[in-house]
Protein backbone atom coordinates (compact mmCIF):
# COMPACT_ATOMS: atom_id res chain seq x y z
CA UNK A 1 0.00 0.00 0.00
CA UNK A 2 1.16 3.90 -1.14
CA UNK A 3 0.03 7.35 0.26
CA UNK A 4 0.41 9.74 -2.42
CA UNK A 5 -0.28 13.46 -1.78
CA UNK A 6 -0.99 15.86 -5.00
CA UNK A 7 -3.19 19.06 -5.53
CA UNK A 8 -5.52 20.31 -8.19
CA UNK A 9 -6.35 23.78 -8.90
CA UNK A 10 -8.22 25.61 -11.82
CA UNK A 11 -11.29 27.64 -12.20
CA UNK A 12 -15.08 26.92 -11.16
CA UNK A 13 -13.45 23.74 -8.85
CA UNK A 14 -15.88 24.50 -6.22
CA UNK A 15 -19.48 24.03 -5.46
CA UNK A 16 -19.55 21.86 -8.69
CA UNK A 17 -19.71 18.06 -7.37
CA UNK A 18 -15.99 17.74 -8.08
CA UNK A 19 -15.01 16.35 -4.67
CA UNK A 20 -18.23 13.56 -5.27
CA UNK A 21 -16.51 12.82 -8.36
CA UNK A 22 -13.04 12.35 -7.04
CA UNK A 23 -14.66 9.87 -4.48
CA UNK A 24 -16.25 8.24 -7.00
CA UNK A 25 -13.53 7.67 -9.24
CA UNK A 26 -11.69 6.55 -6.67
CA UNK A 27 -14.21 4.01 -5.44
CA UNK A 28 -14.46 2.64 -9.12
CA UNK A 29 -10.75 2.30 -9.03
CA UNK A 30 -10.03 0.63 -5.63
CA UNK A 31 -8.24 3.40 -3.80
CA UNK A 32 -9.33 5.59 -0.40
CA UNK A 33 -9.13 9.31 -0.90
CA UNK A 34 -8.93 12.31 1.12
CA UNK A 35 -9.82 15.57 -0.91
CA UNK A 36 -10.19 18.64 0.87
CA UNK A 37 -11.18 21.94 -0.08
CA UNK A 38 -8.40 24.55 0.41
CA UNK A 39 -10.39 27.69 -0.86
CA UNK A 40 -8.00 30.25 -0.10
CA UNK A 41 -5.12 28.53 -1.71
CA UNK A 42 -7.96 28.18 -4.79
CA UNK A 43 -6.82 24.40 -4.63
CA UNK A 44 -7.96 20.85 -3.71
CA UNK A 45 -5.49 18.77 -1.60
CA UNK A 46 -6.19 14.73 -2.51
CA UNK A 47 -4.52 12.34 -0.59
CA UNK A 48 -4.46 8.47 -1.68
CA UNK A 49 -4.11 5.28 -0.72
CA UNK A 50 -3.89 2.48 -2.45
CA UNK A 51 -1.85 0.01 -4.23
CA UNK A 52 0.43 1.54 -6.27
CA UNK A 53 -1.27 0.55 -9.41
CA UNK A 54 -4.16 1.56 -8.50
CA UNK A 55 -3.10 5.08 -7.19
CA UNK A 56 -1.50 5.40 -10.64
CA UNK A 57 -4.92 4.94 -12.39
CA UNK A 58 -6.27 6.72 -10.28
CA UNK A 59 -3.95 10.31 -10.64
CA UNK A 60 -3.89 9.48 -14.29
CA UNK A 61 -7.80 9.52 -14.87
CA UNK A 62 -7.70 12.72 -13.23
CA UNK A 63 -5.37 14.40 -15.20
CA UNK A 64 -6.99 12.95 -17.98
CA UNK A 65 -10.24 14.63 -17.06
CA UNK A 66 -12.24 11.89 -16.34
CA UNK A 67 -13.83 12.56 -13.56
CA UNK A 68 -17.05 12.10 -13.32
CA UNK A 69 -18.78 15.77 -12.42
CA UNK A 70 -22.22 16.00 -10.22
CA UNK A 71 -23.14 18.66 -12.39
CA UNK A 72 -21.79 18.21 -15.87
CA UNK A 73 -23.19 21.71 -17.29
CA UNK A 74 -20.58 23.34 -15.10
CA UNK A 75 -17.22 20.94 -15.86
CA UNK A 76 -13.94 22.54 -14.35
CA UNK A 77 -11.21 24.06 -15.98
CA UNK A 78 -8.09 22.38 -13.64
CA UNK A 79 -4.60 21.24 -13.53
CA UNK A 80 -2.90 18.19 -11.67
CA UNK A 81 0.04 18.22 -9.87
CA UNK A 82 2.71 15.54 -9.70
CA UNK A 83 1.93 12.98 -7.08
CA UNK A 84 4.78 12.54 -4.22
CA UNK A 85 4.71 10.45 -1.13
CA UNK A 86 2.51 11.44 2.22
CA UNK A 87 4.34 11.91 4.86
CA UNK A 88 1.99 13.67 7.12
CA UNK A 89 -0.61 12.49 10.14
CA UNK A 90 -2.31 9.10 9.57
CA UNK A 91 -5.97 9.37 8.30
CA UNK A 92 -8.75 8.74 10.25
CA UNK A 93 -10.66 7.22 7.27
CA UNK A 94 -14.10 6.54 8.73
CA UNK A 95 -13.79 9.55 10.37
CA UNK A 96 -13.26 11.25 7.14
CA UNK A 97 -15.91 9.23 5.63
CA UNK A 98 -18.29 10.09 7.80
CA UNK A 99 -17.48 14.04 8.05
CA UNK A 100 -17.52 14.15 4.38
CA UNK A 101 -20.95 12.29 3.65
CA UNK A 102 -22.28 14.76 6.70
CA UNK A 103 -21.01 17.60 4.32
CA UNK A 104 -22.09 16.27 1.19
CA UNK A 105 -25.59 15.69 2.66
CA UNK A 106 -25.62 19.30 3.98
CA UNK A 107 -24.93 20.74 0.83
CA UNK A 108 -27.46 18.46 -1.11
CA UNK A 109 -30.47 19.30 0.81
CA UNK A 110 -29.53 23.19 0.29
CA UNK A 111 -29.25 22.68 -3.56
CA UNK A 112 -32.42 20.54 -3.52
CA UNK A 113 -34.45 23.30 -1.35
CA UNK A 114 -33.50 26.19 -3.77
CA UNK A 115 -34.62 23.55 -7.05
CA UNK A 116 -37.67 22.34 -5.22
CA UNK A 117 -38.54 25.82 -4.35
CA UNK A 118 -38.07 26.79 -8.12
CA UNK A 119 -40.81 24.20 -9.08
CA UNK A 120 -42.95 24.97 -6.53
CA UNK A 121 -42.85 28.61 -7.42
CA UNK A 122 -42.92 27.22 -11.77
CA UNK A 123 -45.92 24.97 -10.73
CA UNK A 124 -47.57 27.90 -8.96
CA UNK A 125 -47.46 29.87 -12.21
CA UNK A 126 -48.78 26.99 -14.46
CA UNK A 127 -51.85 26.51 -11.64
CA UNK A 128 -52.60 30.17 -12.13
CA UNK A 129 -52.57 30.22 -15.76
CA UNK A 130 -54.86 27.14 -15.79
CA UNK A 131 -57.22 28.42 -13.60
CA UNK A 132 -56.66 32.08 -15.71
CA UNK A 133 -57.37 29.71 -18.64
CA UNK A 134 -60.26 27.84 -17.36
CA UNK A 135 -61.85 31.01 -16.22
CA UNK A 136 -61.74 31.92 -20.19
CA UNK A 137 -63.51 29.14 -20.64
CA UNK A 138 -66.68 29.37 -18.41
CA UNK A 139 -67.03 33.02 -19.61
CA UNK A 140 -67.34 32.02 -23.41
CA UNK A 141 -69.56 28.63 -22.69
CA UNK A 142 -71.92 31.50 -20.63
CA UNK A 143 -72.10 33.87 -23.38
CA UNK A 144 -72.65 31.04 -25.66
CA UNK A 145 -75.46 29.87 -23.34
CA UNK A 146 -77.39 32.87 -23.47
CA UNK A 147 -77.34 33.99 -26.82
């Protein structure tokens, strides 16, 4: 088993599902991951472990692009550093896996509260153009009616 450490920075890499995608990726490819959002250093941190084979696919699909984005419409301009041993503290990783899922859930029931609140607010407008419409309607069958 390797640690590898590397970084990835680039435009739009945050609030786009590109930390999902590096876990999935990494799930698909057999190898625990660490990515953490270093916003003022406009940079992700990934840390890896793996077999070496594995971490090698892994690094290499990324800088390939071929990660699979939450929210393809917005796909992230980035580059890939080198990857060079970790050498710092041991990882928790159920800790991490359960204070990144916590996150991740957070941040999915905000996005789905401002979309759900959109089409509640698009189905109100259709609801009052129906009934608009259907008002229409029972005005023209009562003129009808009494000519």
């Amino acid at each position: 088993m390797v640690d590898t450490e590397f970084y990835i920075s680039g435009k739009k890499i945050f609030d786009v599902g590109f930390r999902p995608g590096l876990v999935q990726l990494a799930d698909e490819v057999g190898v625990k991951v660490h990515a953490t959002n270093l916003r003022k250093e406009a940079k992700i941190r990934v840390i890896t472990s793996g077999t070496s084979e594995n971490v090698t696919l892994y690094h290499e699909s990324i800088k390939k692009h071929e990660i699979p984005i939450i929210f393809p419409e917005q796909i992230p301009t980035y580059k890939t550093t080198e990857m060079k041993e970790y050498d710092g503290p041991g990882i928790d990783w159920n800790g991490y896996t359960l204070q990144y899922m916590s996150a991740q859930l957070s941040k999915t029931m905000n996005y789905s509260n401002v979309v759900f609140t959109d089409i509640s607010q698009k189905l109100d407008n259709i609801q009052s153009g129906v009934s608009s419409l259907n008002g229409k309607n029972h005005q023209v069958k009562s003129s009808r009616k009494s000519s």
